[in-house]
Protein backbone atom coordinates (compact mmCIF):
# COMPACT_ATOMS: atom_id res chain seq x y z
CA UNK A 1 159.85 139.78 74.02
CA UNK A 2 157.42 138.64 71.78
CA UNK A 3 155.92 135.43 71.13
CA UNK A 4 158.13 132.42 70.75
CA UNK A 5 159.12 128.85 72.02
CA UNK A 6 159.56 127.42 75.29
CA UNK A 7 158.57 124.37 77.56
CA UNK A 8 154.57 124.95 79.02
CA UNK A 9 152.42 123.11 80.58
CA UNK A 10 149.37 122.80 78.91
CA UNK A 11 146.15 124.17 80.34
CA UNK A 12 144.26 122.03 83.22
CA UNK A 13 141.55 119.46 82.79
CA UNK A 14 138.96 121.21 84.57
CA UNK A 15 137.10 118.34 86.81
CA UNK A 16 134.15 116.52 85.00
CA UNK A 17 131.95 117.72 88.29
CA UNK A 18 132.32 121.46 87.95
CA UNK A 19 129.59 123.39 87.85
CA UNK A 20 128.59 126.77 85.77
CA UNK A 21 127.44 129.51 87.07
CA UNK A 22 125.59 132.71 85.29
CA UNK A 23 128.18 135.65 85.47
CA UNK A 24 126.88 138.74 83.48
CA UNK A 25 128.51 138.07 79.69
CA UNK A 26 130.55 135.11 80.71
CA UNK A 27 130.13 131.76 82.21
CA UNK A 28 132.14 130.71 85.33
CA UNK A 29 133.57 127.02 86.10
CA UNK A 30 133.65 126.50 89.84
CA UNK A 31 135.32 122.91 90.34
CA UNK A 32 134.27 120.78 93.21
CA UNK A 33 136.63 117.59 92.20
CA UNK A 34 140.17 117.50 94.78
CA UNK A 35 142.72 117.80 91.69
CA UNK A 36 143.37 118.15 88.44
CA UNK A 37 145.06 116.09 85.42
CA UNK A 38 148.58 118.03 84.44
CA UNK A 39 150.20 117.15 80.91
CA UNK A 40 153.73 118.10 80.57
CA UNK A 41 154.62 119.49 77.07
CA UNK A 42 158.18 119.72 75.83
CA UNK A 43 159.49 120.84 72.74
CA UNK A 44 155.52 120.50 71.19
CA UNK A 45 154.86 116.53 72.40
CA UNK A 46 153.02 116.24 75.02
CA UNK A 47 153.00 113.28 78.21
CA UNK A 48 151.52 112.23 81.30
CA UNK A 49 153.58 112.70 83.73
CA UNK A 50 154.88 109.26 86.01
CA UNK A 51 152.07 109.58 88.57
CA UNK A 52 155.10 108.18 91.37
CA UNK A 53 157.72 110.81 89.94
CA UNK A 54 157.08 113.26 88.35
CA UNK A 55 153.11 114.38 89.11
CA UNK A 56 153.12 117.28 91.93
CA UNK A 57 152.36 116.32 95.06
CA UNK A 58 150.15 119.50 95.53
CA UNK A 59 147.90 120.13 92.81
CA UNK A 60 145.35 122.69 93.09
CA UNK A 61 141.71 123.09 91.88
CA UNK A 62 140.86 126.69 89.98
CA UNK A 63 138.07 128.60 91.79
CA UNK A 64 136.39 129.86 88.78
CA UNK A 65 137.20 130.66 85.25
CA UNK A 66 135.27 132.41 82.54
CA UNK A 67 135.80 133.90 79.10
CA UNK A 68 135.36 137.96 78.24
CA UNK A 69 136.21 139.48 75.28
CA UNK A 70 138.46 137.05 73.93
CA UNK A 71 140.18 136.97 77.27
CA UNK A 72 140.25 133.23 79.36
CA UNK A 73 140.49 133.99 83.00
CA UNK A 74 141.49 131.31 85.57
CA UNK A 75 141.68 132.43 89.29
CA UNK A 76 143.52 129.97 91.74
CA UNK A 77 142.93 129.98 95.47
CA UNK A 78 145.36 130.98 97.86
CA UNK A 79 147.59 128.01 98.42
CA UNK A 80 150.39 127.13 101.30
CA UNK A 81 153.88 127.15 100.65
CA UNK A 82 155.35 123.72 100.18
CA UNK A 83 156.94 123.99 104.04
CA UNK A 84 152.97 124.17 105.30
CA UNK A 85 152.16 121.70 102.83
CA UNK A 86 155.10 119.38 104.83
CA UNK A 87 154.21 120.01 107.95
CA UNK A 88 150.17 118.96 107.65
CA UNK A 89 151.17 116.12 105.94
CA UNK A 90 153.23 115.52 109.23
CA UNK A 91 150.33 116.04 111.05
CA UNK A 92 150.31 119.46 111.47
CA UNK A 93 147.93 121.63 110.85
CA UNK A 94 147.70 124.19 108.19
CA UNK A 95 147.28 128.54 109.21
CA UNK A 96 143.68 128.74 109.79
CA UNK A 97 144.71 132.30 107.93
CA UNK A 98 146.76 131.20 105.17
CA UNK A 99 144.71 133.50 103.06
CA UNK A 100 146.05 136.61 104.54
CA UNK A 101 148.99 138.18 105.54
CA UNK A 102 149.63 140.06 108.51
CA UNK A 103 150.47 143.65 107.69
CA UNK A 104 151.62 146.04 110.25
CA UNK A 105 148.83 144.19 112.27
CA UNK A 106 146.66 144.64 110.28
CA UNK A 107 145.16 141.83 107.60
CA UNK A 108 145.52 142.30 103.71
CA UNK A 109 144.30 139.91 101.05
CA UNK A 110 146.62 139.94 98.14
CA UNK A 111 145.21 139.37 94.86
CA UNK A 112 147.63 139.07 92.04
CA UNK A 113 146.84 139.34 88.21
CA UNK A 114 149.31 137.85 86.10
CA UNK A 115 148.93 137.98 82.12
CA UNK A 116 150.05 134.56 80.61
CA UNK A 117 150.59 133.73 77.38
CA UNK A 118 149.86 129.93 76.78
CA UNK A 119 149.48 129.00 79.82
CA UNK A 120 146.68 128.88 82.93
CA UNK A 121 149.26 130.30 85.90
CA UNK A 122 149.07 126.58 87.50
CA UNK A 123 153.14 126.92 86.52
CA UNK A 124 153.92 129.76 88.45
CA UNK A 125 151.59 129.05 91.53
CA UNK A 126 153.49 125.70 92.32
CA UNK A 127 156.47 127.80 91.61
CA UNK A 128 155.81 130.20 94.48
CA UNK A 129 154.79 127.06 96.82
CA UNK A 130 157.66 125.83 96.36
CA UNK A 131 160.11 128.91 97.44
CA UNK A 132 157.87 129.66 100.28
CA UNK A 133 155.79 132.16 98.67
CA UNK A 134 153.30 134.12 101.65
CA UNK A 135 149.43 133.13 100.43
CA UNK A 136 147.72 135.13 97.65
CA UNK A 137 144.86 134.15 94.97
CA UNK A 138 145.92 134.23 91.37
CA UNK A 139 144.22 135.45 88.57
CA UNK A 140 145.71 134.17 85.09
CA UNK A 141 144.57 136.10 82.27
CA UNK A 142 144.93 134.82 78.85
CA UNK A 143 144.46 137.63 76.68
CA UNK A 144 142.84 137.23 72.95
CA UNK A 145 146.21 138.71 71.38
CA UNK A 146 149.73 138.80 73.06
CA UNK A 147 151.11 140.38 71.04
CA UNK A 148 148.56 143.30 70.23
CA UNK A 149 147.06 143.92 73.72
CA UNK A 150 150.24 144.09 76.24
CA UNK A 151 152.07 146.80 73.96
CA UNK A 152 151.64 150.40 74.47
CA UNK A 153 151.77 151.95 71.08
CA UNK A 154 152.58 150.70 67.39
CA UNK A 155 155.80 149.15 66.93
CA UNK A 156 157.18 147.22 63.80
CA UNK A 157 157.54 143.35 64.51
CA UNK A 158 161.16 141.83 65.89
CA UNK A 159 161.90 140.74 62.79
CA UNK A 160 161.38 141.63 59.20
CA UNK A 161 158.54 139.03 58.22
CA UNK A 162 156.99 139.72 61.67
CA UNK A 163 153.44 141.45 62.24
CA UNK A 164 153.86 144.95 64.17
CA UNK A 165 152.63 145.13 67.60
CA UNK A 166 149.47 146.88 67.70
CA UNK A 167 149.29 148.87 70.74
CA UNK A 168 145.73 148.23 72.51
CA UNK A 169 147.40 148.16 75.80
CA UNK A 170 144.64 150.89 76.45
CA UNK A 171 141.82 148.09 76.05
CA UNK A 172 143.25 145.38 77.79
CA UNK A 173 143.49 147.70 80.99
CA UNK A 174 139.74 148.83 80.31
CA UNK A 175 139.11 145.14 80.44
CA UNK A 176 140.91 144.75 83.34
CA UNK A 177 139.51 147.28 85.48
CA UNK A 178 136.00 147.09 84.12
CA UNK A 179 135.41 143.70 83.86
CA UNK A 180 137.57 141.32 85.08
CA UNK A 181 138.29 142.69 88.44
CA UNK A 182 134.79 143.48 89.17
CA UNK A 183 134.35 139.94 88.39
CA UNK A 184 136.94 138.10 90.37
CA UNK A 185 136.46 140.20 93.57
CA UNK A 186 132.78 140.02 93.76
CA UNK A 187 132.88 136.15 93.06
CA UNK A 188 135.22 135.62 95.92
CA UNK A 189 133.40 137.85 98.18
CA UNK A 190 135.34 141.08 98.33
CA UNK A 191 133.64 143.26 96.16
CA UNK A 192 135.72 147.04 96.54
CA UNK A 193 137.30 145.86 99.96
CA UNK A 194 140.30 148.56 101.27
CA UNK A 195 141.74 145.54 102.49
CA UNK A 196 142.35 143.81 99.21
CA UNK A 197 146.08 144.35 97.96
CA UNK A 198 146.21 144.00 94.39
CA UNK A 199 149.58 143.11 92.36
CA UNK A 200 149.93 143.23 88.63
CA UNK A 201 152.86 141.06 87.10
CA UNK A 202 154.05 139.18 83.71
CA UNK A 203 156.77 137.91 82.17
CA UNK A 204 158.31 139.67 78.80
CA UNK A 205 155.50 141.54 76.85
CA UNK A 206 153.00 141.02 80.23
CA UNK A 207 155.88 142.22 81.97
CA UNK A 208 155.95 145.65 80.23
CA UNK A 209 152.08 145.76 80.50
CA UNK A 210 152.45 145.57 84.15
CA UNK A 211 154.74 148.18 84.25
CA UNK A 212 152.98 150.43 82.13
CA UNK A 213 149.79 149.84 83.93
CA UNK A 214 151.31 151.25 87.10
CA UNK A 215 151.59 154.79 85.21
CA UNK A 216 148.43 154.51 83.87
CA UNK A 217 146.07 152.96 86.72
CA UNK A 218 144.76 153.31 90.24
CA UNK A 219 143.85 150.09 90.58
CA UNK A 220 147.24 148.37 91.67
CA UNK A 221 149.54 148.96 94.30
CA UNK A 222 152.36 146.79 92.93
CA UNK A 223 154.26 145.33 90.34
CA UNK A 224 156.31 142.36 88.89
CA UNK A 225 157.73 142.72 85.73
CA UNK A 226 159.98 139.59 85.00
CA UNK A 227 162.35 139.87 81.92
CA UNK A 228 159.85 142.29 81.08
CA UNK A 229 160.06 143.57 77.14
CA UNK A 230 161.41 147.32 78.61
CA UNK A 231 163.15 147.28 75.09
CA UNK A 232 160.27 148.69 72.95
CA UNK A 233 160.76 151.63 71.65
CA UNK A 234 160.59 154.48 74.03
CA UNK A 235 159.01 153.13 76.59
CA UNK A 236 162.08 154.07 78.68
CA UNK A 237 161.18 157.55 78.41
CA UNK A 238 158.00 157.38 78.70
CA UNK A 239 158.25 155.53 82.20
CA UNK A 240 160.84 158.61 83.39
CA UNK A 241 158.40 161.26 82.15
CA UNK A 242 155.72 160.22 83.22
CA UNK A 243 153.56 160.12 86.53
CA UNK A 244 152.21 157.54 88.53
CA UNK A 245 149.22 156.69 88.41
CA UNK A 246 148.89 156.53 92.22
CA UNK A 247 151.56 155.95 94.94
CA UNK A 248 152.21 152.09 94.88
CA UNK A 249 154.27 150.06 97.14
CA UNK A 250 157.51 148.56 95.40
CA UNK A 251 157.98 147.51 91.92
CA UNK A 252 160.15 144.64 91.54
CA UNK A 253 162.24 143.87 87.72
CA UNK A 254 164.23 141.07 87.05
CA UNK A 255 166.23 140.21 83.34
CA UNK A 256 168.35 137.20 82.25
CA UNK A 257 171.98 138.03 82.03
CA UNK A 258 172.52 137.00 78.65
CA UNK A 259 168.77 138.56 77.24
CA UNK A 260 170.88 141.18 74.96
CA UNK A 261 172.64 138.76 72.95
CA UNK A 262 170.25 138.45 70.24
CA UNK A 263 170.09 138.93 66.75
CA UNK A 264 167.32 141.69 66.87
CA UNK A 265 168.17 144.85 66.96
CA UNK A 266 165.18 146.14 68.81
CA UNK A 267 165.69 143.19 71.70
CA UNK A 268 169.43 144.14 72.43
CA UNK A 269 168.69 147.25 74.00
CA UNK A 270 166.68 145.46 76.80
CA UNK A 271 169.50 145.65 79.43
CA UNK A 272 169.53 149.72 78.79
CA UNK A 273 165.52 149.78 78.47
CA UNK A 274 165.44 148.20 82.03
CA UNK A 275 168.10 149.79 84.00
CA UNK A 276 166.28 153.27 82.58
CA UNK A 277 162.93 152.18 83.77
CA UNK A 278 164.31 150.70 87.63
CA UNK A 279 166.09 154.10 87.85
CA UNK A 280 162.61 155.82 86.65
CA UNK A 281 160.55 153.76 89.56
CA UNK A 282 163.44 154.59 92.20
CA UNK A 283 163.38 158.54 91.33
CA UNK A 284 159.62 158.67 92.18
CA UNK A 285 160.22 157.13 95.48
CA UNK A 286 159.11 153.86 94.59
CA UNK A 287 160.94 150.48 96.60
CA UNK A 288 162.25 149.18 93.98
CA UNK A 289 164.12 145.53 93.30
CA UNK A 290 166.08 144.37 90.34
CA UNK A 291 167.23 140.93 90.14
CA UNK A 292 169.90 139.45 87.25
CA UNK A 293 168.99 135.69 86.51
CA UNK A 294 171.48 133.76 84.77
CA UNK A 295 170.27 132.30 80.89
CA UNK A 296 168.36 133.97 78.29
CA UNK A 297 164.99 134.56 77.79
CA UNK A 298 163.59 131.25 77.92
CA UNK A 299 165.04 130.35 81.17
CA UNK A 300 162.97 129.13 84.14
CA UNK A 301 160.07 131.74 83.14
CA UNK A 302 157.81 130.16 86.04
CA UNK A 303 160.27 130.54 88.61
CA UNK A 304 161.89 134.03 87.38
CA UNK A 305 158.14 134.90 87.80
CA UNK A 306 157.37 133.39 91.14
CA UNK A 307 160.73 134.91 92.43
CA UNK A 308 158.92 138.79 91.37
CA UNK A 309 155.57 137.90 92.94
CA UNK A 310 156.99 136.40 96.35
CA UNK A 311 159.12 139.44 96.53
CA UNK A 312 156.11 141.77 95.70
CA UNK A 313 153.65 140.60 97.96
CA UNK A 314 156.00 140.09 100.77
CA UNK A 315 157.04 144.12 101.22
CA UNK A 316 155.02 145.62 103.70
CA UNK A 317 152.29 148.51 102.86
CA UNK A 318 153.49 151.75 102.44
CA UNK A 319 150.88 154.21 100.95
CA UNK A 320 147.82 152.56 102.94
């Protein structure tokens, strides 16, 4: 789907003690302050949240973040689930390797870049603490037009005083793999490692990015697409004629059960659009999930998103 409204959280107060750093074209914030001030926004007023209630216990500092192209990236650290998070606050002590993930014995460090649209990903990192989510480090991208650089081709707008998608999908993956990977791997210290497991994912127009990235690029081995916009116009047919890009591990899609009830006539074949594309991905031999979530569109975004990547990063490596 295309832009519209929903409860966000608005971006993160980075810490008044971060520090920049020279990286190439863009300038990178590395925080050394503990947390980070989170402002609840609902329905376009914003709050502070009751720092007893309602402020989350675990609240996470970025790594970095830097600007390219129009494009504001945050990357997160790998964080524990909230069950690790319990247990050292019990006492315990937290996996020396909660960074990795054991993989056939072997250790992989999954990197997952998710496309947001308003937000900095700090929504759907707690959300994947919370349901137990194995460690990963999360890059949010931002990019400088939603609507014009997760689409594929031209398309006329939802409705009739809408702009038209532009289709620079092309650029935004050019971006991706040229400079913002490069970027975010050399900064935390695994510059071209074979051990780095990278997962692309988004949520409605990011959602059909990441699935048209996997027939278009090397550079990931898998996908979450969460009530991903698999309604623009054929993009089902392009995803069953069309090649991977590369073997990739399992693809994951999810879609609200009521998504098709809308009054655009482009939106309603979503349910159609999707079922073509997870019986595309399960023809070329791809592991493949689909998940129904109850509501529409605008329900529980973070979590229908968390629910993809924790299913994503949790299947074990198959073309490795």
């Amino acid at each position: 789907m295309g832009r519209g409204r929903h409860d966000s959280l608005a971006p993160v107060d980075y810490p008044a003690g971060a520090r920049e750093l020279a990286g190439g074209s863009s300038v990178s914030l590395v925080a050394n302050a503990p947390s980070a001030k989170v402002v609840a926004v609902k329905d376009g007023e914003a709050s502070t949240p009751n720092e007893e209630t309602a402020r989350p216990e675990h609240t996470p500092t970025p790594l970095f973040a830097f600007d390219v192209q129009g494009a504001r990236v945050t990357v997160w650290p790998a964080q524990p689930s909230s069950n690790a998070r319990n247990r050292a606050g019990e006492g315990g002590e937290e996996d020396d390797n909660d960074n990795r993930i054991s993989d056939n014995g072997n250790c992989l460090h999954h990197i997952v870049y998710l496309h947001v649209y308003d937000r900095d990903g700090l929504d759907v990192l707690n959300e994947c603490g919370n349901i137990g989510c194995p460690p990963f480090t999360l890059v949010a991208i931002k990019p400088a037009c939603w609507n014009d650089n997760l689409t594929p081709w031209k398309c006329p707008g939802l409705f009739a005083d809408d702009a038209p998608f532009a289709g620079h999908a092309q650029d935004q993956l050019r971006l991706l793999e040229e400079e913002i990977i490069p970027q975010v791997e050399r900064e935390c210290g695994k510059p071209n490692s074979p051990r780095i497991c990278r997962t692309v994912a988004g949520y409605s127009l990011a959602g059909l990015f990441a699935t048209w990235t996997a027939l278009n690029s090397s550079a990931f081995s898998r996908i979450a697409s969460a009530s991903g916009s698999l309604w623009y116009p054929d993009f089902a047919h392009f995803a069953t004629e069309t090649p991977l890009a590369c073997p990739i591990d399992c693809a994951y899609f999810s879609l609200g059960s009521k998504e098709a009830k809308t009054p655009s006539r482009l939106l309603r074949n979503v349910a159609t659009g999707t079922d073509e594309v997870v019986a595309a991905f399960r023809n070329k031999g791809v592991p493949t999930q689909f998940e129904s979530n109850p509501g529409n569109h605008f329900k529980e975004p973070a979590l229908r998103m968390a629910r993809g990547i924790t299913w994503a990063i949790s299947q074990q490596a198959t073309n490795r």
